[in-house]
C-alpha atoms as a PDB file:
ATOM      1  CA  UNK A   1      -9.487   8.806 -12.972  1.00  0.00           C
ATOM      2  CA  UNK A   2     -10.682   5.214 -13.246  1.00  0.00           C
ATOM      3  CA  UNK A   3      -9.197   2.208 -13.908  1.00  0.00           C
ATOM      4  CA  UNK A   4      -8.723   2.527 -17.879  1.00  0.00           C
ATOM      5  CA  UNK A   5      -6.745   5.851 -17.133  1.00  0.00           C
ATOM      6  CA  UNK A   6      -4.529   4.303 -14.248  1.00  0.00           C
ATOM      7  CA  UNK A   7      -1.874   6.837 -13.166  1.00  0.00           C
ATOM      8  CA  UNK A   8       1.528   5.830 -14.320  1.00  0.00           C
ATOM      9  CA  UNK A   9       2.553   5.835 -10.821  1.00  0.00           C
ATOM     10  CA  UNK A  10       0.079   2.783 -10.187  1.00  0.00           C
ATOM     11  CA  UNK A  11       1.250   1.256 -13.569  1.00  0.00           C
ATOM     12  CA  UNK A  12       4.685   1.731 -11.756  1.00  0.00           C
ATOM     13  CA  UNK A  13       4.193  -0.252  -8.659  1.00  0.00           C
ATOM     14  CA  UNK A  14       2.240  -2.684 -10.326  1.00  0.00           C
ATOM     15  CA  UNK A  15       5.013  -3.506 -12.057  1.00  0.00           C
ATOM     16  CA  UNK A  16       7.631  -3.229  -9.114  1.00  0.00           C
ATOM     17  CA  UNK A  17       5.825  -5.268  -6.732  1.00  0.00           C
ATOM     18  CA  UNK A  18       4.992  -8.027  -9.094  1.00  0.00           C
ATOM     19  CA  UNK A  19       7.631 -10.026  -7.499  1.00  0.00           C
ATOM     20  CA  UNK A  20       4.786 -10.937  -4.821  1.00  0.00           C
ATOM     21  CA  UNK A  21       3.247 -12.264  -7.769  1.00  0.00           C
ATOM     22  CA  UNK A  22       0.325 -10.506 -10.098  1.00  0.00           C
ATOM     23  CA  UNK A  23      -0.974  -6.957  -8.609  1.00  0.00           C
ATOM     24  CA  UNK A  24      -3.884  -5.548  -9.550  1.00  0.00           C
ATOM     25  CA  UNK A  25      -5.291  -2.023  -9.415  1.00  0.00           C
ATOM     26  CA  UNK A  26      -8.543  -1.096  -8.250  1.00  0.00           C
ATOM     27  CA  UNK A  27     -10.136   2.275  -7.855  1.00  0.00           C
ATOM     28  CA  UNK A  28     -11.192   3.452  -5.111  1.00  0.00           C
ATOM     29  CA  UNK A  29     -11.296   6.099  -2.164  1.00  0.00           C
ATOM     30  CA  UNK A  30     -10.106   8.767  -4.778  1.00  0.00           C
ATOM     31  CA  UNK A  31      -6.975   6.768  -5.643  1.00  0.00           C
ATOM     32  CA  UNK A  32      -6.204   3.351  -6.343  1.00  0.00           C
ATOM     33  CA  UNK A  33      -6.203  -0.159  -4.239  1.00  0.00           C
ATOM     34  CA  UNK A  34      -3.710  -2.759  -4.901  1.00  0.00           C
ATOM     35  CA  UNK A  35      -4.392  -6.029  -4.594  1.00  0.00           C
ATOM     36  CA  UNK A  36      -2.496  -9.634  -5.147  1.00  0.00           C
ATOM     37  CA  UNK A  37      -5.033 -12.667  -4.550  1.00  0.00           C
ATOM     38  CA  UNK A  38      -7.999 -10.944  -3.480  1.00  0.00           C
ATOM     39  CA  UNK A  39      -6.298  -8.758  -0.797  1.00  0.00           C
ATOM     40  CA  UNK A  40      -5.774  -4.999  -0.845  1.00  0.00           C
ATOM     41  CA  UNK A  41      -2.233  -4.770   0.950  1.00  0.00           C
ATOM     42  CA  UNK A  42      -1.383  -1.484  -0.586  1.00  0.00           C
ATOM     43  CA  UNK A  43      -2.844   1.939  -1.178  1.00  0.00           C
ATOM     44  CA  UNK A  44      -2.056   4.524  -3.591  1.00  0.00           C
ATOM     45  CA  UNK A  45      -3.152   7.936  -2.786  1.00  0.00           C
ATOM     46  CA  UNK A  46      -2.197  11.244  -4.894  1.00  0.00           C
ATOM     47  CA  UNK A  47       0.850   9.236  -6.385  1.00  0.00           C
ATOM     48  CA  UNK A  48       1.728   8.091  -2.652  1.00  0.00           C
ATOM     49  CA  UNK A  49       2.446   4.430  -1.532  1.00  0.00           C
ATOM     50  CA  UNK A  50       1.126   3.298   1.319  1.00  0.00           C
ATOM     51  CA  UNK A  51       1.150  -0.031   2.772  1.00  0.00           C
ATOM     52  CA  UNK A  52      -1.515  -2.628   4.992  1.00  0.00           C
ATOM     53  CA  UNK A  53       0.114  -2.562   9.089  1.00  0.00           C
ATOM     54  CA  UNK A  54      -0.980  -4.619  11.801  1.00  0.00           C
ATOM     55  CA  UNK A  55       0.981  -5.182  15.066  1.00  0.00           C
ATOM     56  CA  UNK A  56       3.055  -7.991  12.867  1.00  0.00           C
ATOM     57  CA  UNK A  57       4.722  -4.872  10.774  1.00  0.00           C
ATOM     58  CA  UNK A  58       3.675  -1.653  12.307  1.00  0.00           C
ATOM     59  CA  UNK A  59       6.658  -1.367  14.024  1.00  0.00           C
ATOM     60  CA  UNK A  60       8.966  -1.234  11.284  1.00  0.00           C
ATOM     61  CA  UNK A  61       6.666   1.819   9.548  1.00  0.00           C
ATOM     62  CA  UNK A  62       7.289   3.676  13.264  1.00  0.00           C
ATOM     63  CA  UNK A  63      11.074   2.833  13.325  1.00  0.00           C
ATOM     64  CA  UNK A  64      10.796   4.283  10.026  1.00  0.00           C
ATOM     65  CA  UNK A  65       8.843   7.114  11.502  1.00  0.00           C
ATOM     66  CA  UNK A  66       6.817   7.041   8.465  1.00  0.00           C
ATOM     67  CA  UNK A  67       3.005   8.123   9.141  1.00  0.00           C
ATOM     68  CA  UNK A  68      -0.416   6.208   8.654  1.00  0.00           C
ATOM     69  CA  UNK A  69      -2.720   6.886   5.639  1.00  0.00           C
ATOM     70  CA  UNK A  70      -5.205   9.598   7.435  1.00  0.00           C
ATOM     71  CA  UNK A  71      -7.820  11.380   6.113  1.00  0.00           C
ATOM     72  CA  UNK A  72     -10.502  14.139   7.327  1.00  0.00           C
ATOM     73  CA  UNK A  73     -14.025  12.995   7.724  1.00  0.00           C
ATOM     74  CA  UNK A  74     -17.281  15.044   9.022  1.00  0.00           C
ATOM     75  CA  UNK A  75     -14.514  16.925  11.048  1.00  0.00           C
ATOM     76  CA  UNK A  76     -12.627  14.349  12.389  1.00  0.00           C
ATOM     77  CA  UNK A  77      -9.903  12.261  11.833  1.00  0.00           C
ATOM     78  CA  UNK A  78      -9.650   9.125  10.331  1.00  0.00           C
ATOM     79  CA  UNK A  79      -6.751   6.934  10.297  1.00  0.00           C
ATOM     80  CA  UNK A  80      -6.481   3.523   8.383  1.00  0.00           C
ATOM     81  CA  UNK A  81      -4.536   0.689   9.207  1.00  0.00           C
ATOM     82  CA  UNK A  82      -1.806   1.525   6.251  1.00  0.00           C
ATOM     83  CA  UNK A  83       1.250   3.468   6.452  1.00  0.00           C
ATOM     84  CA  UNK A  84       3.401   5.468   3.534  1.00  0.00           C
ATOM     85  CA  UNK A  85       6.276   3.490   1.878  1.00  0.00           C
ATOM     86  CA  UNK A  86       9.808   4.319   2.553  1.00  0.00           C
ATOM     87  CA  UNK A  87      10.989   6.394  -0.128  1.00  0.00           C
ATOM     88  CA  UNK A  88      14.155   3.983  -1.483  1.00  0.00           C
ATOM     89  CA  UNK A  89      11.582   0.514  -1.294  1.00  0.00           C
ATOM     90  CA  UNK A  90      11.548   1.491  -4.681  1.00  0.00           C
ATOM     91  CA  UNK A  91      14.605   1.750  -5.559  1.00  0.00           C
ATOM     92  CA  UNK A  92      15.242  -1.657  -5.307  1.00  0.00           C
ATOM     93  CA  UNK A  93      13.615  -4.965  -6.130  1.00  0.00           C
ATOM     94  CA  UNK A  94      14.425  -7.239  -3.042  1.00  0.00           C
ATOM     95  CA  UNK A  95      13.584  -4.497  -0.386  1.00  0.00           C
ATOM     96  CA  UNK A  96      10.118  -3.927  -2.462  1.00  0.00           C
ATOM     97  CA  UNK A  97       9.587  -7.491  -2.403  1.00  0.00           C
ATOM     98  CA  UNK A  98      10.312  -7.718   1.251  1.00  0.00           C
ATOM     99  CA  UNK A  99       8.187  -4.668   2.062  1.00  0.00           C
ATOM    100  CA  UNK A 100       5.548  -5.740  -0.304  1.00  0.00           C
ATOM    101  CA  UNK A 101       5.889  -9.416   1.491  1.00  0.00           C
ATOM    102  CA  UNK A 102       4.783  -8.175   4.847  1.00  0.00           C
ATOM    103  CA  UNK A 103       2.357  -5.955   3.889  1.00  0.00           C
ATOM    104  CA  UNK A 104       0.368  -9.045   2.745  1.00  0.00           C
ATOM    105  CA  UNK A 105       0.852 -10.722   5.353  1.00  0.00           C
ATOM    106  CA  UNK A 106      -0.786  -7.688   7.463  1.00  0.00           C
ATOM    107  CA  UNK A 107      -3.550  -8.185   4.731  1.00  0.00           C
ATOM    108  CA  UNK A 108      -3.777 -12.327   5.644  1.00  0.00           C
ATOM    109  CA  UNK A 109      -3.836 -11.591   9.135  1.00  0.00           C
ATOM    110  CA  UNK A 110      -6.654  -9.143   9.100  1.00  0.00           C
ATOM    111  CA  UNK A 111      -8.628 -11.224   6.754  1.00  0.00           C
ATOM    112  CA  UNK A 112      -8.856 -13.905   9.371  1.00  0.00           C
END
């Protein structure tokens, strides 16, 4: 899948988090990057939304007890500094903007 064959999932969230302003979809890592002004603050993985985490927002993902974006590498495990979406952000437009909101800030913060 590349970026002319974009899931409709990613088509999806492009769309719903476009209150943020304009997202764009990368490929990449087997799945799809989002990004909104040059920074990736989302991941989409095997139609899965995850989200960019520092110490700023990583404890609303834990509250959540939703888990990081991990993966299996040479045997071990690899865990990036995103975590899966809550389920309803979707669901409505204000909480996806406010999700979507902090997530870039995560991405601002690590960019620095």
């Amino acid at each position: 899948m590349r970026d002319n064959d974009m899931s409709e999932y990613t088509e999806y969230l492009r769309e719903v988090l476009s209150d943020v302003g304009p997202v764009t979809a990368r490929w990449m890592f087997g799945g799809y990057g989002l990004f909104h002004g040059g920074l990736m603050f989302a991941l989409v993985m095997d139609d899965v939304l995850y989200l960019k985490a520092d110490d700023g927002n990583r404890p609303d993902f834990e509250a959540a007890a939703l888990p990081p974006f991990d993966y299996e590498k040479r045997g071990r495990r690899v865990t990036l500094s995103y975590y899966q979406a809550p389920d309803d952000m979707l669901d409505d437009p204000e909480v996806a903007a406010h999700w979507a909101r902090r997530a870039l800030e995560a991405a601002r913060r690590a960019r620095r």
